[in-house]
C-alpha atoms as a PDB file:
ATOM      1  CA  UNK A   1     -39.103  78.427  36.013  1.00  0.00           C
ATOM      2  CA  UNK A   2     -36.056  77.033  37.732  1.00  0.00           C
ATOM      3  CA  UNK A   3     -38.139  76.275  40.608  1.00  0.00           C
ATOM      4  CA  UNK A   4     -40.297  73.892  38.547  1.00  0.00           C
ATOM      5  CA  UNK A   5     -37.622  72.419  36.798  1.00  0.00           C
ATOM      6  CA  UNK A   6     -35.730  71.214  40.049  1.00  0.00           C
ATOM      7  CA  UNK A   7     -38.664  69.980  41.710  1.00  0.00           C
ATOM      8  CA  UNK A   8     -39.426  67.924  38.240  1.00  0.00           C
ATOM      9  CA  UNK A   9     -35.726  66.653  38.475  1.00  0.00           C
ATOM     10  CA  UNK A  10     -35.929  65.631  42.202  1.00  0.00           C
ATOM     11  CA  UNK A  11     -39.255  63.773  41.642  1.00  0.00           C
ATOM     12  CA  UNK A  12     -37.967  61.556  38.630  1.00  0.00           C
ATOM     13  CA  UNK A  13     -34.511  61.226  41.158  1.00  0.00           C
ATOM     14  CA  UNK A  14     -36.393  60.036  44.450  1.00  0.00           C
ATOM     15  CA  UNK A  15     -39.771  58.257  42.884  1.00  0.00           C
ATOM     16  CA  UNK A  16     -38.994  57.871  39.326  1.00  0.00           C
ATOM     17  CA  UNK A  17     -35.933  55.866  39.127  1.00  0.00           C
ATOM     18  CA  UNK A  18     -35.334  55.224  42.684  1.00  0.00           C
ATOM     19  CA  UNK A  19     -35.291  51.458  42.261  1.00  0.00           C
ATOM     20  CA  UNK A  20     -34.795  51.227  38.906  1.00  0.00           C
ATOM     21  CA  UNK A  21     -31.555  53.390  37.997  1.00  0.00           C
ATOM     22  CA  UNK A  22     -29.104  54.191  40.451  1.00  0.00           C
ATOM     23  CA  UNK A  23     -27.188  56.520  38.139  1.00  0.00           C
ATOM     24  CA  UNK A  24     -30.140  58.214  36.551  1.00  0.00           C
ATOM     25  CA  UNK A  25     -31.583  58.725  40.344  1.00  0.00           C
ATOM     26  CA  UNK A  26     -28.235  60.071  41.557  1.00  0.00           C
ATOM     27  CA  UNK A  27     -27.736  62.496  38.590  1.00  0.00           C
ATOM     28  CA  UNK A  28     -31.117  63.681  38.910  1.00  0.00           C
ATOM     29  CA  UNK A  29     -30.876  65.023  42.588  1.00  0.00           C
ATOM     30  CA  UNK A  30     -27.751  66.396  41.438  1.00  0.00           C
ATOM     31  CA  UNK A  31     -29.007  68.534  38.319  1.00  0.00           C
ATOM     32  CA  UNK A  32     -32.565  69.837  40.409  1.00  0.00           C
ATOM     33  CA  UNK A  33     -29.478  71.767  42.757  1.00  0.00           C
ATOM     34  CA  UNK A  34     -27.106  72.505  39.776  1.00  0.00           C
ATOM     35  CA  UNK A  35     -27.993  75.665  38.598  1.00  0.00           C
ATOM     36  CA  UNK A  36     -26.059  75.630  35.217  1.00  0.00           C
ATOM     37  CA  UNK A  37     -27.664  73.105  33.991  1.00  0.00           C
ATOM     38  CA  UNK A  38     -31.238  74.359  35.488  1.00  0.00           C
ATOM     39  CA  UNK A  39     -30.837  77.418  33.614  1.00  0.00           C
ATOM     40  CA  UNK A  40     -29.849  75.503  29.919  1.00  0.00           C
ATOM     41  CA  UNK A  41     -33.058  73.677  30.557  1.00  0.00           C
ATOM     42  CA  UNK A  42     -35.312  76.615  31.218  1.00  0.00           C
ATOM     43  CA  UNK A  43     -34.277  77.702  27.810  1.00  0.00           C
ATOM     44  CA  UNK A  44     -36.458  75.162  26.955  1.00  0.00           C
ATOM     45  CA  UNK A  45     -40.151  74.326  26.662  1.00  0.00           C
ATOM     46  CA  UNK A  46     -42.242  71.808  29.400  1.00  0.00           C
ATOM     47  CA  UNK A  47     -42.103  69.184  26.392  1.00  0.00           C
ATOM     48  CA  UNK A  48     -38.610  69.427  25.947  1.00  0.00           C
ATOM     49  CA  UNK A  49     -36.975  69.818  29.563  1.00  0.00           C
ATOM     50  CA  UNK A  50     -38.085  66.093  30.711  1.00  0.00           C
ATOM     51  CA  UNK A  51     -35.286  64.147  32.047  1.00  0.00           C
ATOM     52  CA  UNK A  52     -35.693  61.122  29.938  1.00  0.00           C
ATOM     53  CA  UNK A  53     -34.877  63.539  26.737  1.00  0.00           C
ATOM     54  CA  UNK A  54     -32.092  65.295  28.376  1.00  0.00           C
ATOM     55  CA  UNK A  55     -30.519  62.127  29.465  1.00  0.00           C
ATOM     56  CA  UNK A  56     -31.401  60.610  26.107  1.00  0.00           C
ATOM     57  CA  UNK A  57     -29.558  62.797  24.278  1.00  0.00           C
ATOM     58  CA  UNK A  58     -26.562  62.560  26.308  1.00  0.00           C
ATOM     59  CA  UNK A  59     -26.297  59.015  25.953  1.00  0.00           C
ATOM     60  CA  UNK A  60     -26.846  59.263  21.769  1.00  0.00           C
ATOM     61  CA  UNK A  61     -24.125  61.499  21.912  1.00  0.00           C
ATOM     62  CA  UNK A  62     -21.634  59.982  24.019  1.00  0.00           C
ATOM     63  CA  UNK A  63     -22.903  56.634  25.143  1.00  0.00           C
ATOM     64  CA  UNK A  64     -23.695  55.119  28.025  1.00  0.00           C
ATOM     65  CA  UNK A  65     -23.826  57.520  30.877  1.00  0.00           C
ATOM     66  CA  UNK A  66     -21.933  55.785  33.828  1.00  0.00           C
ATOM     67  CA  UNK A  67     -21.883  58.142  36.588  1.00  0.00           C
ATOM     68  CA  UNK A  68     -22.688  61.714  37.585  1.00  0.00           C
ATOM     69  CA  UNK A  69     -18.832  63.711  36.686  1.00  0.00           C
ATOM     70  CA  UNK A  70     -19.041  61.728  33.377  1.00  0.00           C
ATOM     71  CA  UNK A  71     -22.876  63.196  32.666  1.00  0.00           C
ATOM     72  CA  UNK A  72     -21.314  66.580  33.919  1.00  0.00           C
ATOM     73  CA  UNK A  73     -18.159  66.778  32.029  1.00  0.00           C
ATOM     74  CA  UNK A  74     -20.583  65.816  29.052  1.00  0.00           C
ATOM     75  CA  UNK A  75     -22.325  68.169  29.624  1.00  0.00           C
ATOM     76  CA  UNK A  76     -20.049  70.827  29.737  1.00  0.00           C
ATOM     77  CA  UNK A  77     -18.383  69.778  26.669  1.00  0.00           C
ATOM     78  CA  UNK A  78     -21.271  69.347  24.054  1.00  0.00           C
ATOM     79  CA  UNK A  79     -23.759  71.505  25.348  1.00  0.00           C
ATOM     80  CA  UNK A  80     -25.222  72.864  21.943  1.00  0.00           C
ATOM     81  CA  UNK A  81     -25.028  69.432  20.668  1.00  0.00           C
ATOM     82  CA  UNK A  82     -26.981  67.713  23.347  1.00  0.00           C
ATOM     83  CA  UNK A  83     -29.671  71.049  22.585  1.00  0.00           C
ATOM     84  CA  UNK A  84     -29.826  70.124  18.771  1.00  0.00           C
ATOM     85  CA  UNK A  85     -30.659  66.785  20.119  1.00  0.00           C
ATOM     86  CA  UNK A  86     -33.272  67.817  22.558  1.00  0.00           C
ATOM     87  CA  UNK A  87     -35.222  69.901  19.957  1.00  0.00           C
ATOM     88  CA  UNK A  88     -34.869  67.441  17.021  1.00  0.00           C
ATOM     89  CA  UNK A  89     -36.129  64.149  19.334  1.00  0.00           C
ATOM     90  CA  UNK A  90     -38.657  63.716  21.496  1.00  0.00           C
ATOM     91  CA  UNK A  91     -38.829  60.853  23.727  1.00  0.00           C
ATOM     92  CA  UNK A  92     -40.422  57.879  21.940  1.00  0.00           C
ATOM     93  CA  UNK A  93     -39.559  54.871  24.662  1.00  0.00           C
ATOM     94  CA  UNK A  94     -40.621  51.674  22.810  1.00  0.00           C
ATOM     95  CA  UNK A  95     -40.607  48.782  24.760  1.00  0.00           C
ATOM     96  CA  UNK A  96     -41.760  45.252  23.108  1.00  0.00           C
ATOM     97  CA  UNK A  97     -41.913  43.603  26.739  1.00  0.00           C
ATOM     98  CA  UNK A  98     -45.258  45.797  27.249  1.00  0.00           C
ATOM     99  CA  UNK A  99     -46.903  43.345  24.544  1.00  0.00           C
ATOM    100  CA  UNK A 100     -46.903  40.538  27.292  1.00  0.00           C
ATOM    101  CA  UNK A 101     -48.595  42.752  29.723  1.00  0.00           C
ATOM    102  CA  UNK A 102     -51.353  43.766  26.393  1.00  0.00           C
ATOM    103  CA  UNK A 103     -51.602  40.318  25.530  1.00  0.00           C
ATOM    104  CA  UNK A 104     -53.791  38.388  28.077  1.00  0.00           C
ATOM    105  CA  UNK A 105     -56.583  41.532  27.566  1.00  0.00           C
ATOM    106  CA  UNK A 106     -56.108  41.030  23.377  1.00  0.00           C
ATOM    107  CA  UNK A 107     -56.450  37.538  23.708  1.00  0.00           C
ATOM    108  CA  UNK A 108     -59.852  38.064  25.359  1.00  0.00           C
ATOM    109  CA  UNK A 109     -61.769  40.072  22.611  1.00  0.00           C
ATOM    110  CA  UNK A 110     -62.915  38.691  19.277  1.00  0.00           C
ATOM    111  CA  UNK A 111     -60.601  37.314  16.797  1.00  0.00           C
ATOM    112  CA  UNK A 112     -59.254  38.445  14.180  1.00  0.00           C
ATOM    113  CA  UNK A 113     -58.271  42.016  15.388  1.00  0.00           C
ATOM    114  CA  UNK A 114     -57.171  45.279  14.149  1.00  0.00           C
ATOM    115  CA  UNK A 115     -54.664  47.385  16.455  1.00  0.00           C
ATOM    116  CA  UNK A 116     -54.246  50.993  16.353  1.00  0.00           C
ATOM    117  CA  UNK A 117     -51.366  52.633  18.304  1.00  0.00           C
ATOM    118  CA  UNK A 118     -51.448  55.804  19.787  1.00  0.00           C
ATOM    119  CA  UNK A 119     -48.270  56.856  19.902  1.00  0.00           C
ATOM    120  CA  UNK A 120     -46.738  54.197  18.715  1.00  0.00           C
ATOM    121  CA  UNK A 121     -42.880  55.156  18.034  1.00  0.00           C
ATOM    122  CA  UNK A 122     -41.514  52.826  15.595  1.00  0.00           C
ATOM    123  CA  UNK A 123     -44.060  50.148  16.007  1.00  0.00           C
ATOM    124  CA  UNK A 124     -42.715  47.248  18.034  1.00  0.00           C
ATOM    125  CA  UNK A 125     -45.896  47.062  20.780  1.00  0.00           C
ATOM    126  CA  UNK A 126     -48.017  46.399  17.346  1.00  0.00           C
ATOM    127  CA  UNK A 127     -46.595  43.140  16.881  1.00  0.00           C
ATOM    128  CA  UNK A 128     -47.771  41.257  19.789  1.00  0.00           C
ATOM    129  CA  UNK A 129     -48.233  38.117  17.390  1.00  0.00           C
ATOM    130  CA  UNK A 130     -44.494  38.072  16.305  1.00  0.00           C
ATOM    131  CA  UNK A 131     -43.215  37.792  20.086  1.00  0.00           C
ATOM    132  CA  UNK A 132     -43.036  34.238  22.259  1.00  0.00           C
ATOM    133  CA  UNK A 133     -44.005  34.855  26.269  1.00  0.00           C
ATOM    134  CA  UNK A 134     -43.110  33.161  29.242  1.00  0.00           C
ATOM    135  CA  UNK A 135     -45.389  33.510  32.096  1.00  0.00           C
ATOM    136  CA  UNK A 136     -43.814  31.059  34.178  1.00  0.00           C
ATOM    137  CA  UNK A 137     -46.794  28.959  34.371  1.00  0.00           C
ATOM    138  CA  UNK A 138     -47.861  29.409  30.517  1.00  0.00           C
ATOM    139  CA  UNK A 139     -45.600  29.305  27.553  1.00  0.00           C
ATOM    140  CA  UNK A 140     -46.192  30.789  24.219  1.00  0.00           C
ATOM    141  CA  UNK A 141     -43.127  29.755  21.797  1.00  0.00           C
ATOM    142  CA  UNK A 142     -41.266  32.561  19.670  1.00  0.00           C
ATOM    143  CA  UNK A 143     -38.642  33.700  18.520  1.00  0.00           C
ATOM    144  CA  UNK A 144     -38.298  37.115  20.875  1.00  0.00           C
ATOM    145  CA  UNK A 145     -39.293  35.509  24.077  1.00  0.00           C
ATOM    146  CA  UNK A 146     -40.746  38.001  26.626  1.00  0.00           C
ATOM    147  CA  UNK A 147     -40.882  37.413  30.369  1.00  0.00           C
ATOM    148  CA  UNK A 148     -43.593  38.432  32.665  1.00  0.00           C
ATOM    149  CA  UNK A 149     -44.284  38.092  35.878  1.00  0.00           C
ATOM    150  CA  UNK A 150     -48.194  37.636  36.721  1.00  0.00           C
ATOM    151  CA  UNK A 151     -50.155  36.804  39.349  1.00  0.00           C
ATOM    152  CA  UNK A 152     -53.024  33.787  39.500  1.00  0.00           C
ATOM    153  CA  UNK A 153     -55.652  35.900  38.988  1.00  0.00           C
ATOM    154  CA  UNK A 154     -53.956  36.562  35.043  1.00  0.00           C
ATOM    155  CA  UNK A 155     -55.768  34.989  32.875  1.00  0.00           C
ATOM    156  CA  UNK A 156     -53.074  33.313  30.190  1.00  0.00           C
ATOM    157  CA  UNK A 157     -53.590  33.088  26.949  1.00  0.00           C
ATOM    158  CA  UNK A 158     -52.252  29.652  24.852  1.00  0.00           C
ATOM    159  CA  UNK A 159     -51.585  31.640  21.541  1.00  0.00           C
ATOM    160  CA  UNK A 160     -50.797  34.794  20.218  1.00  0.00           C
ATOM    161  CA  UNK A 161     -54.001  36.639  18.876  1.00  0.00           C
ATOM    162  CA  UNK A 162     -54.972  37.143  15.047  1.00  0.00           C
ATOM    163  CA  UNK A 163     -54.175  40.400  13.714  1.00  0.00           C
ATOM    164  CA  UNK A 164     -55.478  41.016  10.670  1.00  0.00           C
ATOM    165  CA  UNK A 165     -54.867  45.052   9.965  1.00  0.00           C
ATOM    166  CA  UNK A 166     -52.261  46.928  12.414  1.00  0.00           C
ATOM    167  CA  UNK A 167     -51.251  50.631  11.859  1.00  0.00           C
ATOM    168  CA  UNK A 168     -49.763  52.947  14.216  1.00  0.00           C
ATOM    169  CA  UNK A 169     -50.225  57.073  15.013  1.00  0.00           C
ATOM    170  CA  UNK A 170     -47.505  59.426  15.949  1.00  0.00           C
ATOM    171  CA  UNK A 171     -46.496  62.591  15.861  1.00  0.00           C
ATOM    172  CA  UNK A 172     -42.695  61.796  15.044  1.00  0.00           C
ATOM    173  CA  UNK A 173     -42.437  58.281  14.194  1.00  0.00           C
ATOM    174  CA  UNK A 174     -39.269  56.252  13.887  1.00  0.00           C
ATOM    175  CA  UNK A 175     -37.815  53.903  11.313  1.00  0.00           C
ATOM    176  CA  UNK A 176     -36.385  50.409  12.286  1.00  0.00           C
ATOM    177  CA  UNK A 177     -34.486  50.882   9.011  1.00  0.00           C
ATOM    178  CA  UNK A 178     -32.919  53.922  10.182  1.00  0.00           C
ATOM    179  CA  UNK A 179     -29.893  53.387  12.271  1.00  0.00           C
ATOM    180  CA  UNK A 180     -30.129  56.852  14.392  1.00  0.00           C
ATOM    181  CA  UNK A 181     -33.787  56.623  14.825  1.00  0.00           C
ATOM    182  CA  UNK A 182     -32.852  52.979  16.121  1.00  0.00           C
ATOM    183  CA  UNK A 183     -29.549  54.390  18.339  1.00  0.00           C
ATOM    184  CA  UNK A 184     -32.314  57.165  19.476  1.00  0.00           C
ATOM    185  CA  UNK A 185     -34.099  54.145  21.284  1.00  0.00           C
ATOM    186  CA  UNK A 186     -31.112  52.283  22.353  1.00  0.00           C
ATOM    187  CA  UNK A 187     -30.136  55.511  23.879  1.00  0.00           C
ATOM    188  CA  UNK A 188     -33.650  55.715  25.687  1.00  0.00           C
ATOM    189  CA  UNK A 189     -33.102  52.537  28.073  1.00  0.00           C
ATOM    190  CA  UNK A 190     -32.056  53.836  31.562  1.00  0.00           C
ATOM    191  CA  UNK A 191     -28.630  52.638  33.071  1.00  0.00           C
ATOM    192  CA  UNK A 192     -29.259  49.452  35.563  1.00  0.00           C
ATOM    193  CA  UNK A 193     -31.698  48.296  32.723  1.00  0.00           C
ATOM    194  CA  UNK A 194     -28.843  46.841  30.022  1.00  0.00           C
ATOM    195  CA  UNK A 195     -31.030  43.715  29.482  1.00  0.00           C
ATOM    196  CA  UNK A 196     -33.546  45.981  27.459  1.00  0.00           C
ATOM    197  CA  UNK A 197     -30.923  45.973  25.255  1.00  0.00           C
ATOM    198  CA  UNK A 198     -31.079  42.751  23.273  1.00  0.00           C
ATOM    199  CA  UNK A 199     -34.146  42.653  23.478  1.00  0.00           C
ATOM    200  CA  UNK A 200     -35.056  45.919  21.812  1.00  0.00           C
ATOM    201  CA  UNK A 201     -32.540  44.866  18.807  1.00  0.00           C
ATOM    202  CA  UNK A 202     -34.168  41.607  18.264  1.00  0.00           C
ATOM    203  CA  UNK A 203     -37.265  42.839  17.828  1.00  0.00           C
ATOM    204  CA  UNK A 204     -35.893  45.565  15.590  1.00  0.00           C
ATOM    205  CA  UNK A 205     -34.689  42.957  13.282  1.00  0.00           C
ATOM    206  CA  UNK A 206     -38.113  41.106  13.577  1.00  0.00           C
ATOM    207  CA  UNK A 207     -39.759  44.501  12.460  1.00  0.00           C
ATOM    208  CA  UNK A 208     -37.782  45.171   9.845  1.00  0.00           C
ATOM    209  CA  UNK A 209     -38.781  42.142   7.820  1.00  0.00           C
ATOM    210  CA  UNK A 210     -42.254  43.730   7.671  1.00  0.00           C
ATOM    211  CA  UNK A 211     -42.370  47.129   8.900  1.00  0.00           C
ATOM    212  CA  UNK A 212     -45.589  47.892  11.130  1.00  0.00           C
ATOM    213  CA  UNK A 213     -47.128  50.699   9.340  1.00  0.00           C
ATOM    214  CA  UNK A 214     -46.614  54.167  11.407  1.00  0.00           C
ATOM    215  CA  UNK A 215     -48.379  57.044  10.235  1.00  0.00           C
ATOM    216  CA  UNK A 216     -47.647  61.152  11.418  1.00  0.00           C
ATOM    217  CA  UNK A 217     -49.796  62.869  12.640  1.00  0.00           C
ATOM    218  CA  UNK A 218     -51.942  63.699  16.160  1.00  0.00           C
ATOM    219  CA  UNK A 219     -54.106  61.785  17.845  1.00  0.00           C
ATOM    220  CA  UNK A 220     -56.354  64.859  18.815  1.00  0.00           C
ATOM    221  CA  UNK A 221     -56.590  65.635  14.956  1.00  0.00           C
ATOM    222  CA  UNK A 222     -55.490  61.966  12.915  1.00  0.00           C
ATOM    223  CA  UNK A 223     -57.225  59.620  15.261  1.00  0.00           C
ATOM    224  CA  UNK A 224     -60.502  58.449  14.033  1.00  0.00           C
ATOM    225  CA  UNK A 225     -59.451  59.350   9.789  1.00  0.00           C
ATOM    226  CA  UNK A 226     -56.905  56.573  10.832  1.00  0.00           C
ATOM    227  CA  UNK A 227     -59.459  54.692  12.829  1.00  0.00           C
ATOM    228  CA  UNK A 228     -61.810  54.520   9.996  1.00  0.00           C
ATOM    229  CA  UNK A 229     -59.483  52.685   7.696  1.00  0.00           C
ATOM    230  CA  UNK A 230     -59.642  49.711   9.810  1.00  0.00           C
ATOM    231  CA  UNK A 231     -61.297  46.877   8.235  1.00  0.00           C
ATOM    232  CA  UNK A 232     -65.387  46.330   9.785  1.00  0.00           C
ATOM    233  CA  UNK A 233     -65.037  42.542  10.120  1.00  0.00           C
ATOM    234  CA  UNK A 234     -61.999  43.126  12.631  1.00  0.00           C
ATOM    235  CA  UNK A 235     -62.666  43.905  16.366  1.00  0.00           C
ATOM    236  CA  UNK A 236     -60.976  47.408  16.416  1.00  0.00           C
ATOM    237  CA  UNK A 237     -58.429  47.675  19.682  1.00  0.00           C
ATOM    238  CA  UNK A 238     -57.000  51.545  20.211  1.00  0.00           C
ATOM    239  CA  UNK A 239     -54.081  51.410  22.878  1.00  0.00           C
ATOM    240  CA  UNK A 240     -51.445  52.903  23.863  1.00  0.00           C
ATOM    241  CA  UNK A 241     -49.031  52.881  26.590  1.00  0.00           C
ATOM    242  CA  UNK A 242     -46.839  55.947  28.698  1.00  0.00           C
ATOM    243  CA  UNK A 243     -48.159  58.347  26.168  1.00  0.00           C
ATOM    244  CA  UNK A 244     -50.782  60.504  27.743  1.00  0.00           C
ATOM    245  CA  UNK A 245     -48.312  62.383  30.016  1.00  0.00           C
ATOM    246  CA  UNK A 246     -47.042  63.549  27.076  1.00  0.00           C
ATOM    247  CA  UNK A 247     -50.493  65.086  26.370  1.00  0.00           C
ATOM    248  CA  UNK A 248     -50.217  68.009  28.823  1.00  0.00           C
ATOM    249  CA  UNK A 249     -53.531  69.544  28.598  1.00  0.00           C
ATOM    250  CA  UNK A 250     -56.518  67.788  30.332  1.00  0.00           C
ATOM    251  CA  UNK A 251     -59.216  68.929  28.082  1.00  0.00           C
ATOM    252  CA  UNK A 252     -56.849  67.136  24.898  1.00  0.00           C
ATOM    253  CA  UNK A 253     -57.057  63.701  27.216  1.00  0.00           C
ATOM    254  CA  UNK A 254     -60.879  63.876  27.253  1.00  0.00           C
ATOM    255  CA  UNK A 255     -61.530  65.112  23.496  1.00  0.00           C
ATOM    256  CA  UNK A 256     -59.421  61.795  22.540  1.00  0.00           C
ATOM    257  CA  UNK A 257     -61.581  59.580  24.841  1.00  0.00           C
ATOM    258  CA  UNK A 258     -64.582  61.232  23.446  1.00  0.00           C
ATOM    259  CA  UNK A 259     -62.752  60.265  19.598  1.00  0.00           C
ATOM    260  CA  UNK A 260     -62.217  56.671  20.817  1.00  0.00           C
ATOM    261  CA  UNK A 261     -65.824  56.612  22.045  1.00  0.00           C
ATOM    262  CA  UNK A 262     -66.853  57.457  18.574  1.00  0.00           C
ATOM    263  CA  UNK A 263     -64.868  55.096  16.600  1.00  0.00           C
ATOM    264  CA  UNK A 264     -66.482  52.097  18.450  1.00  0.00           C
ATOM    265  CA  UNK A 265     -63.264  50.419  19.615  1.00  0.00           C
ATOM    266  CA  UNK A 266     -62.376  48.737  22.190  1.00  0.00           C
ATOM    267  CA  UNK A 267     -59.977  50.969  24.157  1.00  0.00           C
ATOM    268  CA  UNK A 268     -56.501  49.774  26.335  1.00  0.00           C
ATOM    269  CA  UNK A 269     -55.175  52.337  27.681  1.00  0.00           C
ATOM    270  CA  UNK A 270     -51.575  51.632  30.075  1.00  0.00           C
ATOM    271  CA  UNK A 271     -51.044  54.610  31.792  1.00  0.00           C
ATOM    272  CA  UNK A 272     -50.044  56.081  35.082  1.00  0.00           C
ATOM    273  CA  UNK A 273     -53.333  56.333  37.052  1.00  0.00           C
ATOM    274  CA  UNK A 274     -52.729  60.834  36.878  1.00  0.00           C
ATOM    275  CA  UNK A 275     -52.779  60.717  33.217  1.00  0.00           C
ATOM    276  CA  UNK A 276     -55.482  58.172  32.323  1.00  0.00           C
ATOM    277  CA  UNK A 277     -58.271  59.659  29.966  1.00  0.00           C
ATOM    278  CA  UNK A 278     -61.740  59.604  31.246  1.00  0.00           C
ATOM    279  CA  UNK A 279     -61.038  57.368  34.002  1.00  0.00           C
ATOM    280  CA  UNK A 280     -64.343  57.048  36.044  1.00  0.00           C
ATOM    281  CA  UNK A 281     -63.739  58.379  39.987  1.00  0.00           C
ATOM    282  CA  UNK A 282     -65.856  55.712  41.348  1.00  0.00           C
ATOM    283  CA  UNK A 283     -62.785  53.243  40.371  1.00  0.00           C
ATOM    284  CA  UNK A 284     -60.813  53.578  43.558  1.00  0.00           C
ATOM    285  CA  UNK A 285     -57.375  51.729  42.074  1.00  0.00           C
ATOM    286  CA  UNK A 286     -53.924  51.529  44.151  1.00  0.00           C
ATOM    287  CA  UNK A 287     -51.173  51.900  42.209  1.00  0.00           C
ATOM    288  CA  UNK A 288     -47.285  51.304  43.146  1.00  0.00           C
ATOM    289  CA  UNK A 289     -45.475  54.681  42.566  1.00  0.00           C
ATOM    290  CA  UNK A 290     -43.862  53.473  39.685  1.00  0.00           C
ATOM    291  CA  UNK A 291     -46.553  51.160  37.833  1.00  0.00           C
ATOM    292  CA  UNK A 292     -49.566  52.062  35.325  1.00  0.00           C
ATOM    293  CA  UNK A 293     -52.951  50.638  35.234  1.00  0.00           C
ATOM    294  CA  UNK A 294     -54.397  48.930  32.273  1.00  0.00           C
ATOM    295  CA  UNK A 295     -57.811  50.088  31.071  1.00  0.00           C
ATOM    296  CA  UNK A 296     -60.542  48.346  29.523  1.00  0.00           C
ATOM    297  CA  UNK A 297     -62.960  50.774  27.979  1.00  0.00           C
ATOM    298  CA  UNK A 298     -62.054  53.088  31.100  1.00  0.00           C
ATOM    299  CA  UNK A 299     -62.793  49.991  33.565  1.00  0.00           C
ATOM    300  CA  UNK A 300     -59.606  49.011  35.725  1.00  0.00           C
ATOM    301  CA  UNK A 301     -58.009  45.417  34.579  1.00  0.00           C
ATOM    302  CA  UNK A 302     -54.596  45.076  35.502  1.00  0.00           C
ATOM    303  CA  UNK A 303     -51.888  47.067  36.941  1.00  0.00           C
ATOM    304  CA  UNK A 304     -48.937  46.626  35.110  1.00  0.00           C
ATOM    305  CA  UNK A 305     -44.857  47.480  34.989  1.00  0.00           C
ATOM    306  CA  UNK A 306     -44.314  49.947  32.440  1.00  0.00           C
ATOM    307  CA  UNK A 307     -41.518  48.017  30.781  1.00  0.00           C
ATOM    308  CA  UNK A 308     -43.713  44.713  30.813  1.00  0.00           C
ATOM    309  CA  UNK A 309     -41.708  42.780  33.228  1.00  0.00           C
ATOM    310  CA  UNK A 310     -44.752  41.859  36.003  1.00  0.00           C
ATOM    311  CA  UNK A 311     -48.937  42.228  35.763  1.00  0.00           C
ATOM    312  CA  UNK A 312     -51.454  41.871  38.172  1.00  0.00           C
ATOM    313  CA  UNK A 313     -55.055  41.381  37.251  1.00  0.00           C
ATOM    314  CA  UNK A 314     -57.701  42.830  39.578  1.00  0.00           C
END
C-alpha cells in the first residue's frame, strides 16, 4: 500500500506541480520517501490519501504551508486534526477562471441556456454570465475580470451567454455563506498560485448575492432526475471540469456518458485526456502533462489550463 502511495506522491511532485508549486513539488518528493507519514496515509482510503486533500487540510489548519520542516513540524503536531479534516472534506477545487476557458464553446450553442454542473462545489463555474474576460484581443466588461490566454484559432465571444435555469450536482457541496466551507477552498489553492486568491473571494461575494443552486447527491444516481428539471425551451449544457478522476471506476465514467446521452444535452466535459468519459480512440489529441482537453459531445475542441489561465482551440 505504501508502495502505491509513494509512487502517487512522487508523480504529483515531478509532473503535477513541477512548474506550478515549488513547495508543494518539493514536499511531495519528500513525503513518497518519508515513511511516517506514508504509513498515516495508508490508514486511509484511495479517495482520501490524494495530496491535494492532505495538503488541504494542512493549510485549513495552520495556513499557508511555506516550506517542507514547516509542513513536517505540522504534521507532527496536529496529526489527528489534519485526519478529522481529511475524512470530513473532500477536495472540491473551484476555480471561476475555468468559466473563460467554458465560455467561447457556451457562447456557440443556442441561446438562452440551462447549465448543469457535475460536480460543481459551491457553484462559482455556473456563473459564467456574472464574470468580465479579457482575452487580450476581445474584452467582455465585468465586474470579476478573468484573464485568458488563447490562441487565433479561439473563437471569442462579444457577450456573456443567456442563462436562463443553472443548478449544480455534488456529492458534498459547499456554501459561499459558510465561512469554513469558503476557508476549505481558500485552503485548496497551491502555494506559488496566491493570485487565485482574490479572485476566488470576489467571486464568492458575487455568489452570495444569489446563490447558484447546488444540489447533493451522485451523478451516477442524481444526474438525469436533476437533468429533467431543466426547462425544454433552454439548450441543456452538462459540464464539468477535474471531476472524473475523482470517479475511480471506469465502468461509473461510461454509465454517466451513457446518462448524458439520454438526457439530450449538450455535453463539455474538461478533463485530463486519462479520465475523459467515452472519449472516441480515433481522436488522437496531444495534451501537455499538466493541461485537460475540452469535449464537445465527446469530440476534441480545445485544450485548456485547468485553472483557466490559457486555451487553445484545435
Amino acid at each position: 500500500m505504501t508502495e502505491a502511495i509513494s509512487r502517487l506522491y512522487r508523480r504529483f511532485g515531478e509532473i503535477d506541480t513541477r512548474e506550478r508549486s515549488p513547495v508543494y513539488s518539493d514536499i511531495s518528493l519528500r513525503v513518497a520517501e518519508d515513511p511516517e507519514i506514508l504509513a498515516f496515509l495508508a490508514t486511509l482510503t484511495p479517495a482520501k490519501y490524494q495530496p491535494n486533500l492532505l495538503y488541504g487540510a494542512v493549510q485549513y489548519l495552520c495556513g499557508p504551508i511555506p516550506d517542507w520542516a514547516s509542513f513536517r513540524r505540522w504534521f507532527t503536531e496536529r496529526t489527528g486534526e489534519i485526519r478529522d479534516v481529511m475524512l470530513a472534506r473532500t477536495t472540491q477545487t473551484n476555480e471561476p477562471a475555468r468559466c473563460a476557458t467554458l465560455l467561447p464553446a457556451l457562447a456557440s450553442l443556442p441561446q438562452p441556456l440551462a447549465l448543469l454542473e457535475v460536480g460543481a462545489s459551491a457553484g462559482l463555474c455556473l456563473l459564467p454570465d456574472r464574470y468580465g474576460y479579457d482575452y487580450g484581443r476581445a474584452l467582455i466588461p465585468g465586474e470579476l475580470m478573468l484573464p485568458c490566454k488563447v490562441d487565433h484559432a479561439t473563437p471569442l465571444p462579444s457577450r456573456v451567454p443567456e442563462i436562463a435555469w443553472r443548478a449544480g450536482l455534488d456529492l458534498n457541496p459547499l456554501d459561499v455563506a459558510d465561512p469554513d466551507d469558503c476557508a476549505w477552498l481558500e485552503a485548496l489553492i497551491w502555494p506559488g498560485e496566491e493570485e487565485r486568491i482574490p479572485r476566488l473571494r470576489a467571486a464568492l461575494e458575487i455568489a452570495r448575492r444569489d446563490p447558484p443552486p447546488v444540489h447533493r447527491g451522485d451523478l451516477r444516481a442524481d444526474f438525469l432526475a436533476l437533468a429533467a428539471k431543466a426547462p425544454r425551451d433552454a439548450t441543456l449544457v452538462v459540464f464539468h471540469t477535474a471531476v472524473m478522476m475523482y470517479v475511480r471506476d471506469r465502468s461509473d465514467r461510461d454509465a454517466f456518458a451513457a446518462a448524458v446521452a439520454e438526457s439530450g444535452a449538450v455535453w463539455l466535459s474538461n478533463e485530463a485526456l486519462p479520465v475523459t468519459p467515452g472519449f472516441p480512440a480515433e481522436h488522437e489529441v496531444v495534451v501537455s502533462r499538466d493541461g485537460f482537453v475540452l469535449t464537445r459531445d465527446r469530440a476534441p475542441i480545445a485544450l485548456t489550463d485547468p485553472h483557466g489561465t490559457w486555451v487553445e482551440w484545435l
